[in-house]
C-alpha atoms as a PDB file:
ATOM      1  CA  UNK A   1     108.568 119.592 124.524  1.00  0.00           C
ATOM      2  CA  UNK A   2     107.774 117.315 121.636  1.00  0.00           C
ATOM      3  CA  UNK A   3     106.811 119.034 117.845  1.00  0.00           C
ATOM      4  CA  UNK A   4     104.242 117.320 115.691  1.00  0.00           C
ATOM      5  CA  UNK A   5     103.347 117.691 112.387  1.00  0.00           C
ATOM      6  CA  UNK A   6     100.196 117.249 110.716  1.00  0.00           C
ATOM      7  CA  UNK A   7      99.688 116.550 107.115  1.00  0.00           C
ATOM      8  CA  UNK A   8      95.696 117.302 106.484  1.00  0.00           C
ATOM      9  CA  UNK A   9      93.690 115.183 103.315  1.00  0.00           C
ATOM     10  CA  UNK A  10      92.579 116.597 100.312  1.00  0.00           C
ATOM     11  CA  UNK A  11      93.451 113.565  97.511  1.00  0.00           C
ATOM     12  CA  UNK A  12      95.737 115.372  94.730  1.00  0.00           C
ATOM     13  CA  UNK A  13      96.164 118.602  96.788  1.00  0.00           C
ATOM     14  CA  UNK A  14      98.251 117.293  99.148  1.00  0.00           C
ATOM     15  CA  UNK A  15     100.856 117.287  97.072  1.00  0.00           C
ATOM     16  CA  UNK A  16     101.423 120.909  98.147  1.00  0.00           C
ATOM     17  CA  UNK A  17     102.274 119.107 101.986  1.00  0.00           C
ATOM     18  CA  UNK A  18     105.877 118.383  99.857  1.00  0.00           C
ATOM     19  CA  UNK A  19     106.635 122.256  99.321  1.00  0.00           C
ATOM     20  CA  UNK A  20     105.992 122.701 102.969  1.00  0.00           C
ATOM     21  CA  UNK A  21     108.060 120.161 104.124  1.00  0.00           C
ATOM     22  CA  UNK A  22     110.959 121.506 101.379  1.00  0.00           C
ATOM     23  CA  UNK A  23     110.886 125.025 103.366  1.00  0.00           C
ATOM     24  CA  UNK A  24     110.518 123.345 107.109  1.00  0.00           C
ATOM     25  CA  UNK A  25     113.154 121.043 106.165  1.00  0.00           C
ATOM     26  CA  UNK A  26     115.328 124.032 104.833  1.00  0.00           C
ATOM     27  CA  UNK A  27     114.602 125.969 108.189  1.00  0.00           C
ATOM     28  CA  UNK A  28     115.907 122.853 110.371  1.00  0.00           C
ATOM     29  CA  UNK A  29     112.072 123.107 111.483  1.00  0.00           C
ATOM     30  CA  UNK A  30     112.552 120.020 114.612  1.00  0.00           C
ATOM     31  CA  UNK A  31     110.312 116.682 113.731  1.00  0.00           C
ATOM     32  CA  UNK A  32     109.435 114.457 116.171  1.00  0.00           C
ATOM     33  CA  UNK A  33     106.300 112.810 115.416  1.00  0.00           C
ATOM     34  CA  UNK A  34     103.817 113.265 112.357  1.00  0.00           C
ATOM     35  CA  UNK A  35     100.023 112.487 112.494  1.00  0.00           C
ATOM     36  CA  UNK A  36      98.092 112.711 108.991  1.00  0.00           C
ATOM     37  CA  UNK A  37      95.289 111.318 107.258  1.00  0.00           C
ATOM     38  CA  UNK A  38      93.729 110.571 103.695  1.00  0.00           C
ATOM     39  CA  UNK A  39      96.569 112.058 101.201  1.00  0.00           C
ATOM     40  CA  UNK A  40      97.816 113.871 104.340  1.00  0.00           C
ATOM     41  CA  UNK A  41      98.286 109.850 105.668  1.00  0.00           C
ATOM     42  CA  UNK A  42      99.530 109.128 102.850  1.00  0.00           C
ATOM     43  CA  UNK A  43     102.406 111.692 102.788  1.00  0.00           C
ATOM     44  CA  UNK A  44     103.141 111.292 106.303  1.00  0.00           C
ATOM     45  CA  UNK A  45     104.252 107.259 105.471  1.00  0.00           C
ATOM     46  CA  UNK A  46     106.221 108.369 102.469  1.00  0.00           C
ATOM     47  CA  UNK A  47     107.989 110.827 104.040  1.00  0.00           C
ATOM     48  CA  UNK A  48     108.750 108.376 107.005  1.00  0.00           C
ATOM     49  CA  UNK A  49     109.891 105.996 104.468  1.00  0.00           C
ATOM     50  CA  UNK A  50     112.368 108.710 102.773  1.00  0.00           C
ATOM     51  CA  UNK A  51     113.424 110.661 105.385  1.00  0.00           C
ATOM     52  CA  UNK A  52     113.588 113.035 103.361  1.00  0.00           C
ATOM     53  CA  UNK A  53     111.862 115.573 101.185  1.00  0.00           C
ATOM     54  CA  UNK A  54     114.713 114.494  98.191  1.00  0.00           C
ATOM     55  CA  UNK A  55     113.359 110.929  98.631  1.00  0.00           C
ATOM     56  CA  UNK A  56     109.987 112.137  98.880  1.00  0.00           C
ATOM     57  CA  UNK A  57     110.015 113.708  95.673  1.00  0.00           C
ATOM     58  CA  UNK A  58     111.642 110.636  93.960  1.00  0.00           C
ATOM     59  CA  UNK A  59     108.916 108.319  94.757  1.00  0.00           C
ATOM     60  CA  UNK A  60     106.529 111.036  93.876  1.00  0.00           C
ATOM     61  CA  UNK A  61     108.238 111.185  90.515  1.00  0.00           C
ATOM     62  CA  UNK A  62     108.258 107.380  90.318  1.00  0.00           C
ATOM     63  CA  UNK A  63     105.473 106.015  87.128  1.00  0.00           C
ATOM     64  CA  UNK A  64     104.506 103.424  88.997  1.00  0.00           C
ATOM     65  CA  UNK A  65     102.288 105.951  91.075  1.00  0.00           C
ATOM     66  CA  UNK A  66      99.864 106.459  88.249  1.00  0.00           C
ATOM     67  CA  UNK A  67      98.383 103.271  89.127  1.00  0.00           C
ATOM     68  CA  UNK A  68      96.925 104.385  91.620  1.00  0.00           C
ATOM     69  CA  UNK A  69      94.736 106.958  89.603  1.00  0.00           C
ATOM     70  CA  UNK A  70      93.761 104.249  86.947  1.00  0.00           C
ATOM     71  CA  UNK A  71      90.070 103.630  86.619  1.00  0.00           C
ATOM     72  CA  UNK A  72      88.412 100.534  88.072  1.00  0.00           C
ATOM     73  CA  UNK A  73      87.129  97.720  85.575  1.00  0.00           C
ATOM     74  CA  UNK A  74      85.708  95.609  88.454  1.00  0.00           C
ATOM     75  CA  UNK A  75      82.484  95.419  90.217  1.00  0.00           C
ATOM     76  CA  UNK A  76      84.616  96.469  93.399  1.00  0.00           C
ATOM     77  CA  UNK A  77      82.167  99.650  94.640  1.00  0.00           C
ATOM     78  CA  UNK A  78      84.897 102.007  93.855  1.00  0.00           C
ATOM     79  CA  UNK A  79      85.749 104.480  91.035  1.00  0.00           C
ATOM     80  CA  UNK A  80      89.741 103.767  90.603  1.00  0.00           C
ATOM     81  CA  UNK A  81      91.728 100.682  91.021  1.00  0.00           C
ATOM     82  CA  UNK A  82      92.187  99.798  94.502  1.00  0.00           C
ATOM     83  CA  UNK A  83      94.496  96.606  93.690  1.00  0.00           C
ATOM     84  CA  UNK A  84      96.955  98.395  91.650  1.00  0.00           C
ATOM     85  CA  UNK A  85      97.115 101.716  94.433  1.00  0.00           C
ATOM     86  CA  UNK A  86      97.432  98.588  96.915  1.00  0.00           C
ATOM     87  CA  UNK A  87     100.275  96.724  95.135  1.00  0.00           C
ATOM     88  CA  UNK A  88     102.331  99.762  94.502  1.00  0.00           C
ATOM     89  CA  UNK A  89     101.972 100.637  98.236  1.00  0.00           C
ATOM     90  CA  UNK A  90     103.510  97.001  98.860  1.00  0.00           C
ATOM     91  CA  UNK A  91     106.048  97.609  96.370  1.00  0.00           C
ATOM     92  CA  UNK A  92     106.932 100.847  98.375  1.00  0.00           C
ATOM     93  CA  UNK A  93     106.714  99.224 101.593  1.00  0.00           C
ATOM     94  CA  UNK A  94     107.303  96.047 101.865  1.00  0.00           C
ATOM     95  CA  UNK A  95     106.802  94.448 104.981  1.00  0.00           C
ATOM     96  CA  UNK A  96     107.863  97.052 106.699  1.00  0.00           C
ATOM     97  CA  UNK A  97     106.214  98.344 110.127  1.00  0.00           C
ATOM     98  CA  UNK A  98     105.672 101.802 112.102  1.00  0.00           C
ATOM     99  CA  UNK A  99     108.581 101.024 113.852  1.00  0.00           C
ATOM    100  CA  UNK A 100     110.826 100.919 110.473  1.00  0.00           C
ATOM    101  CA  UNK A 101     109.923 104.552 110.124  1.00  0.00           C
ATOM    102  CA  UNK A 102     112.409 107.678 110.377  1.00  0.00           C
ATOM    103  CA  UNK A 103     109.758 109.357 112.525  1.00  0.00           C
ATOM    104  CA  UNK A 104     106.802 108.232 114.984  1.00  0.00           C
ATOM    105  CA  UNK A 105     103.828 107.946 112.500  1.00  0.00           C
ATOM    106  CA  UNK A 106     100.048 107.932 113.115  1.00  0.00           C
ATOM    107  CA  UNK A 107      96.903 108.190 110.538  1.00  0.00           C
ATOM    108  CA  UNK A 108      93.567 107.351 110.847  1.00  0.00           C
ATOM    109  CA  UNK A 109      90.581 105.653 109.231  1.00  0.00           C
ATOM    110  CA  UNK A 110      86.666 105.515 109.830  1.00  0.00           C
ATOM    111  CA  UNK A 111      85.188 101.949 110.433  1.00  0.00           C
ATOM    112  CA  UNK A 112      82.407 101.997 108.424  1.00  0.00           C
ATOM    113  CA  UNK A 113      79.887  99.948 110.808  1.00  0.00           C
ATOM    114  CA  UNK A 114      80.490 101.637 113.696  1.00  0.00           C
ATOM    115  CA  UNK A 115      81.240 105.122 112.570  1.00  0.00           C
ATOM    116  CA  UNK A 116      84.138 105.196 115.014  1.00  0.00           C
ATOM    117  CA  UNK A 117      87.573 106.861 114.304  1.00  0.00           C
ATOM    118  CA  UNK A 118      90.116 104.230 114.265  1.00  0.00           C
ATOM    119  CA  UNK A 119      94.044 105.287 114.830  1.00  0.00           C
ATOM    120  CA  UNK A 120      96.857 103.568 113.361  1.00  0.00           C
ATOM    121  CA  UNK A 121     100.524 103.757 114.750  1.00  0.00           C
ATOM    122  CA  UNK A 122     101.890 100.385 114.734  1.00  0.00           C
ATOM    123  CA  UNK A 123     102.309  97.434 112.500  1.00  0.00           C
ATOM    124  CA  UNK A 124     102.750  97.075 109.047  1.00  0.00           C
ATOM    125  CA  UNK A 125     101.933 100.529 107.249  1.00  0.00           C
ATOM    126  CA  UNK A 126     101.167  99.771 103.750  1.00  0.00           C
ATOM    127  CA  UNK A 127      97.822  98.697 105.220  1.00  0.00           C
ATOM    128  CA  UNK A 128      97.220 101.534 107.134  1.00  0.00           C
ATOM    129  CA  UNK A 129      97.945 104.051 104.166  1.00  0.00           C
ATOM    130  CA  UNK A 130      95.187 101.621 102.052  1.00  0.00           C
ATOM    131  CA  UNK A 131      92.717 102.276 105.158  1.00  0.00           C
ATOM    132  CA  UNK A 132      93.320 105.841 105.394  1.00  0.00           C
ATOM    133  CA  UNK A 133      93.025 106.980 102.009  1.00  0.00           C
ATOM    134  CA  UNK A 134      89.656 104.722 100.699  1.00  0.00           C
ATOM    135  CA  UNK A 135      87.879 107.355  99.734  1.00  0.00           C
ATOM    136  CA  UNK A 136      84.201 106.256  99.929  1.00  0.00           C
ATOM    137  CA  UNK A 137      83.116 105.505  96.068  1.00  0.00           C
ATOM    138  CA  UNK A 138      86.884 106.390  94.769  1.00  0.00           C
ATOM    139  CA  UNK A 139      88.417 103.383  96.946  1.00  0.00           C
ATOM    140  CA  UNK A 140      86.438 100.539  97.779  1.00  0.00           C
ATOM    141  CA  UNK A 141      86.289  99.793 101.634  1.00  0.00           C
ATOM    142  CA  UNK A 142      89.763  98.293 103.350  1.00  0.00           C
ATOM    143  CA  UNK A 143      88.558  95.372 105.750  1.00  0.00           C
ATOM    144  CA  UNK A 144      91.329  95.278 108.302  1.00  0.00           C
ATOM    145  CA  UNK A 145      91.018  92.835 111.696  1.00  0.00           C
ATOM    146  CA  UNK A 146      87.852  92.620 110.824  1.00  0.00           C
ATOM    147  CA  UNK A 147      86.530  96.371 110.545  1.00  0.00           C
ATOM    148  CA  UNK A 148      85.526  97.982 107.568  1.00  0.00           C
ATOM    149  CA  UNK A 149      87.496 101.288 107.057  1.00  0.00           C
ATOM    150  CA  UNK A 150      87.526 104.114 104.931  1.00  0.00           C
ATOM    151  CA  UNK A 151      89.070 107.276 104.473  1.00  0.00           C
ATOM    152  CA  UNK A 152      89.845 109.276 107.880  1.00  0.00           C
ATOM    153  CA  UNK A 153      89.773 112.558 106.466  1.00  0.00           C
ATOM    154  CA  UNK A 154      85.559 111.881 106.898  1.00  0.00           C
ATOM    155  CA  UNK A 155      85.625 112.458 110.099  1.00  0.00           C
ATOM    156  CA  UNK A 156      89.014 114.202 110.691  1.00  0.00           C
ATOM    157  CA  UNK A 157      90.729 116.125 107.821  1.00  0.00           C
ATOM    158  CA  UNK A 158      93.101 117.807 110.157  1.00  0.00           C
ATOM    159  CA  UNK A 159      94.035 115.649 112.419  1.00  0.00           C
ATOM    160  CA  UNK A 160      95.399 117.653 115.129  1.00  0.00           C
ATOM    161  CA  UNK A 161      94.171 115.428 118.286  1.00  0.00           C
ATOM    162  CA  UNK A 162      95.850 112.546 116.973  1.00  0.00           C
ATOM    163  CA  UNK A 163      99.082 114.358 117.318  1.00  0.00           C
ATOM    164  CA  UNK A 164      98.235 115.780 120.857  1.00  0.00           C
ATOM    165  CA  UNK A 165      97.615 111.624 121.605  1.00  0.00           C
ATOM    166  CA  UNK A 166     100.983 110.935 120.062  1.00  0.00           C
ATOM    167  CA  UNK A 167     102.584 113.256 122.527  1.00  0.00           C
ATOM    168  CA  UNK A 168     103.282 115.886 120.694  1.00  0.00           C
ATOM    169  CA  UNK A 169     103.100 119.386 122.972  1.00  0.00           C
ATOM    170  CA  UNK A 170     103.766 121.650 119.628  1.00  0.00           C
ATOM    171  CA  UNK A 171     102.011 121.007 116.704  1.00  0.00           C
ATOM    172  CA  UNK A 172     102.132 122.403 113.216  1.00  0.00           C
ATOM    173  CA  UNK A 173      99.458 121.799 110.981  1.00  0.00           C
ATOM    174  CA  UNK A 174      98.906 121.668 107.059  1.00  0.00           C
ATOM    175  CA  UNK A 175      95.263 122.154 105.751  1.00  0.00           C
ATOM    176  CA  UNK A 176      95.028 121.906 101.895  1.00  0.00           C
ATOM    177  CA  UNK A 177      91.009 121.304 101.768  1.00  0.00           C
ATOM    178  CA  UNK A 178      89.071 123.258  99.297  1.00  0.00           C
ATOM    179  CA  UNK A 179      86.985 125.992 100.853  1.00  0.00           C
ATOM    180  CA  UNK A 180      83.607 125.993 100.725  1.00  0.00           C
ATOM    181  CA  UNK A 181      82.777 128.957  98.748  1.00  0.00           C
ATOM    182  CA  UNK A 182      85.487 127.426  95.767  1.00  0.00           C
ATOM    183  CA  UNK A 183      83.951 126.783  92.724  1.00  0.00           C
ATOM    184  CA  UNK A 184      82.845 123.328  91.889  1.00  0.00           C
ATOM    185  CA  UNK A 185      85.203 121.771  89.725  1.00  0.00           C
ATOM    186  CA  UNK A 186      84.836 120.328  86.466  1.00  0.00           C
ATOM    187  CA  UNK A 187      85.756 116.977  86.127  1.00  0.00           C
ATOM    188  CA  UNK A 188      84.998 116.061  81.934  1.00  0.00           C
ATOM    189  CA  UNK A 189      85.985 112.749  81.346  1.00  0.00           C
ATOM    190  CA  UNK A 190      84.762 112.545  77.296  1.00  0.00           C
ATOM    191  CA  UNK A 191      83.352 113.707  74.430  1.00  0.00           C
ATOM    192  CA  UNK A 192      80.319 112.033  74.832  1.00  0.00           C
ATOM    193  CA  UNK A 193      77.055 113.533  76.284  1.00  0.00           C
ATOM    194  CA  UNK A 194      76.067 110.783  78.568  1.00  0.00           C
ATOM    195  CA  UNK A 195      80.176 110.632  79.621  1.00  0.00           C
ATOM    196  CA  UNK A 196      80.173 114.237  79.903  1.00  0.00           C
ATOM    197  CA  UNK A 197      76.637 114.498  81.775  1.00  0.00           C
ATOM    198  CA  UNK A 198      78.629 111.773  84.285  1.00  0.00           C
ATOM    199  CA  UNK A 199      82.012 114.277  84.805  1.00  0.00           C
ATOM    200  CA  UNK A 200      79.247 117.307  85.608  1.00  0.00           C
ATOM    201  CA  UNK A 201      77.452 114.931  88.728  1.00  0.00           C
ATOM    202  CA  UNK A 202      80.774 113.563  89.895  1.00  0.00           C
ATOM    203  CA  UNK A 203      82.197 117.775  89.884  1.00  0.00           C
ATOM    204  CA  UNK A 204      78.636 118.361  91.788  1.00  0.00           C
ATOM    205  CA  UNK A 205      79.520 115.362  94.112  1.00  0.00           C
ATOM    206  CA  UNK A 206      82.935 116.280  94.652  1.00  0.00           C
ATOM    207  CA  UNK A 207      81.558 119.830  96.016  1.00  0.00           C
ATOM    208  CA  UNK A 208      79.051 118.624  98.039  1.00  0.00           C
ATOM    209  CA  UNK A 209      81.778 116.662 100.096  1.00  0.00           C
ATOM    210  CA  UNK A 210      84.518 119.923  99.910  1.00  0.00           C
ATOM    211  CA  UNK A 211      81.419 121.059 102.291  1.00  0.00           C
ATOM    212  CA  UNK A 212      80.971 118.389 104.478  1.00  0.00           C
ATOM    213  CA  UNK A 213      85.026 118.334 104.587  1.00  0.00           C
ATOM    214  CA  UNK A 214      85.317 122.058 105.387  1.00  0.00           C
ATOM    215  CA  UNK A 215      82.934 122.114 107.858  1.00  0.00           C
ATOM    216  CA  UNK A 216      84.609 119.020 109.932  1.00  0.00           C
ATOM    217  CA  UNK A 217      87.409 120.584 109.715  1.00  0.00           C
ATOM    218  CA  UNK A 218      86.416 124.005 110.938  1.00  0.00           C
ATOM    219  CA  UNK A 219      84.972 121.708 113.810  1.00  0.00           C
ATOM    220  CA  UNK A 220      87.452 119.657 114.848  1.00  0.00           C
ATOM    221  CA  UNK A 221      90.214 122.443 114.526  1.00  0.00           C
ATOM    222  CA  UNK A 222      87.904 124.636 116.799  1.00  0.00           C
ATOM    223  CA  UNK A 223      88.410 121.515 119.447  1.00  0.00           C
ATOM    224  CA  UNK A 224      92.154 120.740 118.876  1.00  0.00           C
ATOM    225  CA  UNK A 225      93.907 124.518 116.887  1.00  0.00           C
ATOM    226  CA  UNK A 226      97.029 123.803 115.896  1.00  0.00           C
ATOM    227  CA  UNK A 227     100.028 126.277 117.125  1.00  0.00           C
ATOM    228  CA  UNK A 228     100.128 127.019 113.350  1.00  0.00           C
ATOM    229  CA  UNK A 229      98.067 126.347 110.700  1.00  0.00           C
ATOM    230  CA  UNK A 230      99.214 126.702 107.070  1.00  0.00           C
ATOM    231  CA  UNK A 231      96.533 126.892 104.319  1.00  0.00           C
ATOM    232  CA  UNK A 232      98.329 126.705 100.861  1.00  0.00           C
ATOM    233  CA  UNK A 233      96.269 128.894  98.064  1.00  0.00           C
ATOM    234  CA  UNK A 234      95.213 125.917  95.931  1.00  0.00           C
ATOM    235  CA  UNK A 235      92.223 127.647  94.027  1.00  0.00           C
ATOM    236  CA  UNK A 236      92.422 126.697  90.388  1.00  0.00           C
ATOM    237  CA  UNK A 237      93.927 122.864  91.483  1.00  0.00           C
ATOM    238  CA  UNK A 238      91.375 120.138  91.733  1.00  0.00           C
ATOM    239  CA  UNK A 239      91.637 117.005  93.757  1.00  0.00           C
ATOM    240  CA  UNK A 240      91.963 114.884  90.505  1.00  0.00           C
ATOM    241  CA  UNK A 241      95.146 117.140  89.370  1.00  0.00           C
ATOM    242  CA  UNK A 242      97.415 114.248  90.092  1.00  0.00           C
ATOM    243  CA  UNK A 243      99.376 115.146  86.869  1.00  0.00           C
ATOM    244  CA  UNK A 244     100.316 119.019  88.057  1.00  0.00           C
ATOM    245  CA  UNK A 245     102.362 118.009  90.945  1.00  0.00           C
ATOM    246  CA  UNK A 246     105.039 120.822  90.352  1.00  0.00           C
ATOM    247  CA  UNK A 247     101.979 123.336  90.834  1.00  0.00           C
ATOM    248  CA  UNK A 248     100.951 121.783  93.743  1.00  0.00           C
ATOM    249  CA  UNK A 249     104.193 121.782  95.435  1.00  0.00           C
ATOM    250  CA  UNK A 250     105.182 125.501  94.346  1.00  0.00           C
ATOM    251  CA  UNK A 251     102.281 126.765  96.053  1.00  0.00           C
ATOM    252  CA  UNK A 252     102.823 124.846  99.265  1.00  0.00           C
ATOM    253  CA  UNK A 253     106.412 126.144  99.597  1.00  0.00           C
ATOM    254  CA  UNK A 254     104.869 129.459  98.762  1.00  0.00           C
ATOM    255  CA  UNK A 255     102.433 129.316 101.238  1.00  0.00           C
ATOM    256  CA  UNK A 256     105.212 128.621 104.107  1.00  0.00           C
ATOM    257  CA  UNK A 257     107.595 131.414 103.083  1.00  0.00           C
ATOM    258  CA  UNK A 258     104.603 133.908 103.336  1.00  0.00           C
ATOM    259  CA  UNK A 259     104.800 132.632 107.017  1.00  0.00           C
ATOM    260  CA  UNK A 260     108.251 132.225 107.678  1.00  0.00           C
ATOM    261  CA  UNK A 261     108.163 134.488 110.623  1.00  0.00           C
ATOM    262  CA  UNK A 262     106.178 132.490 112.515  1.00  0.00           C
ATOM    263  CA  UNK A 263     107.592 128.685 111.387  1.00  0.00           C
ATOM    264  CA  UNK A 264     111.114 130.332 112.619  1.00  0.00           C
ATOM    265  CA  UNK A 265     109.394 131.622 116.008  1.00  0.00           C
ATOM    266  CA  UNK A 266     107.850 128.037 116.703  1.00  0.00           C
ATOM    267  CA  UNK A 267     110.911 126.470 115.753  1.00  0.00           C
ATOM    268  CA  UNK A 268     112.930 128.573 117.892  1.00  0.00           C
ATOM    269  CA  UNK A 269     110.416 127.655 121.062  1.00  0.00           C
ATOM    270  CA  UNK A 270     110.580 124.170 120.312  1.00  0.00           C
ATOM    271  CA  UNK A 271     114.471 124.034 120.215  1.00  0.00           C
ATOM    272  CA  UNK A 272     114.645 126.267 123.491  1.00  0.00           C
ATOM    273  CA  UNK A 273     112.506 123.794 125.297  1.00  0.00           C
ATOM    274  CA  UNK A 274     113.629 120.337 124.347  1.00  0.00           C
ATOM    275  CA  UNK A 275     117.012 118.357 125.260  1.00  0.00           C
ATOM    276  CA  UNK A 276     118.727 116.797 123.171  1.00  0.00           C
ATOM    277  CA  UNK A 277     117.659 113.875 121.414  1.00  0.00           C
ATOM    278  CA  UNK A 278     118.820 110.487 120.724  1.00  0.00           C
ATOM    279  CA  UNK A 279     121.045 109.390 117.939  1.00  0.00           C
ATOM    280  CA  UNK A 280     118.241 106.626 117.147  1.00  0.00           C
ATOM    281  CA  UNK A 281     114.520 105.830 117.946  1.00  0.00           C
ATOM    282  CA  UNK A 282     115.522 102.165 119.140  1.00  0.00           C
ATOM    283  CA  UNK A 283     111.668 101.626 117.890  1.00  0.00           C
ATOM    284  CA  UNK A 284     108.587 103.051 118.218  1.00  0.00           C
ATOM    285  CA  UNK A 285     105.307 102.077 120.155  1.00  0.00           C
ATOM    286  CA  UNK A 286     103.834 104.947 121.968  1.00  0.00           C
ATOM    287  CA  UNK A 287     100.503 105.949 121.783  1.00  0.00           C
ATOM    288  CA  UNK A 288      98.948 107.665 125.052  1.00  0.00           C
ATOM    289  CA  UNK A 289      96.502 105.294 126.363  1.00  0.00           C
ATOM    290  CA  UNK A 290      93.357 107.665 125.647  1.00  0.00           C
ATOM    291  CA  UNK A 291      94.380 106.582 122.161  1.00  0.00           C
ATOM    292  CA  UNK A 292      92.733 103.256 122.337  1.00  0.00           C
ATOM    293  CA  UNK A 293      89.226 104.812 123.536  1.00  0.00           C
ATOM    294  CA  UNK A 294      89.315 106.110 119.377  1.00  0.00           C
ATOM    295  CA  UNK A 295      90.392 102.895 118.455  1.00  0.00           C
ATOM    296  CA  UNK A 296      93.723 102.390 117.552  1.00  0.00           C
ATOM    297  CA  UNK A 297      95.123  99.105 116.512  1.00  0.00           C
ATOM    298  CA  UNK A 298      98.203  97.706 116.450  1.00  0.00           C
ATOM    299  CA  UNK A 299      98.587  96.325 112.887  1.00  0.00           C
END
């Protein structure tokens, strides 16, 4: 039997994934494989990187992540800075590969020309993360091998299948999506009217795609549930709340004690039905071959 966990996007609102992981971690919830995508992609490298949620929360802490929220002064199609989010993920990573990892990791993008999902598990991961969370019009596109990717919670906020490709048996899920009937949030970036006129579209914008979001994700979950789903309350939180991380991560861990009962009966499954495991991962490439009909690529 082999547990995966599945960090779901939602830009600044997956910060609540880290209050989750603080009560699974607490709970000795077993870990052997995480799938994720968009900020959900995102955490899912970090975490691999730490290997732990006190790590975690140190590089979450860290001020060189407000780069990655600065507005863009180029004529890059994108609404923040790509290069400075990109050079802090280098900074954070390194050269380092899947396979450097404390866990299996997988996340996904969307190639642009195609409109295929494309699945990431190997090679270096600081590309990867840059492919999985372009947000189309935040992020500019991420050309990678040649495709042009953006971010894979379009197709796939909850990546669930990509777990169930990984191997994993047992999954977990977080979901931290808006839902639909949320309020549109306001997103006033001046005092100005025209600047002001420009926060109200992008708040109208940024609704309009919660939809789309919720929807796919009602769709995809219908195809692949996860044994549990946890659905933080974020109302009140917007996606651009990058600066009310402590929030964020309260209500996560909040959201997984309300459900400790069943985290402790899943864990207790998963522990009666696997043997033990080895001291190391002696690396990482597995990927069940139906993986490379979505198009994963390795690097």
């Amino acid at each position: 039997m082999k547990s995966g966990l599945v960090l779901g996007g939602g830009a600044a609102r997956g910060l609540a994934h880290i209050g989750v992981l603080q009560v699974l971690e607490r709970e000795a919830y077993p870990i052997d494989l995480i799938a994720g995508t968009s900020m959900g992609g995102l955490m899912a490298g970090l975490y691999g990187l730490a290997g732990n949620v006190a790590g975690l929360l140190e590089i979450q802490q860290r001020p060189a992540n407000n780069r990655a929220t600065a507005y863009s002064r180029t004529l890059r199609p994108e609404m923040l800075e790509s290069r400075g989010f990109r050079t802090w993920l280098q900074e954070l990573f390194g050269d380092r590969t899947f396979a450097d990892l404390h866990w299996p990791v997988g996340m996904t993008a969307v190639d642009v020309d195609s409109g295929e999902e494309v699945a990431f598990n190997r090679g270096p991961v600081a590309p990867a993360i840059w492919a999985t969370t372009a947000i189309p019009g935040v992020y500019a596109p991420v050309r990678v091998r040649g495709r042009l990717l953006v971010d894979g919670g379009v197709l796939n906020p909850v990546p669930v299948d990509l777990a169930h490709r990984m191997g994993a048996t047992v999954t977990l899920a977080i979901d931290v999506l808006p839902d639909s009937d949320e309020p549109a949030p306001r997103m006033p970036l001046g005092r100005r009217a025209l600047i002001s006129k420009f926060g109200v579209t992008m708040g109208m914008v940024s609704k309009a795609f919660d939809i789309v979001l919720a929807a796919q994700r009602d769709y995809r979950l219908r195809d692949a549930p996860p044994d549990l789903l946890i659905r933080p309350d974020l109302r009140g939180l917007s996606t651009r709340d990058y600066h009310r991380g402590a929030e964020f991560i309260a209500r996560g861990a909040a959201a997984a004690e309300a459900q400790l009962p069943q985290i402790r009966a899943l864990r207790d499954r998963i522990q009666a039905g696997q043997a033990p495991r080895p001291a190391s991962r002696n690396g990482y490439h597995a990927a069940a071959p139906a993986a490379t009909s979505k198009g994963l690529l390795n690097g």
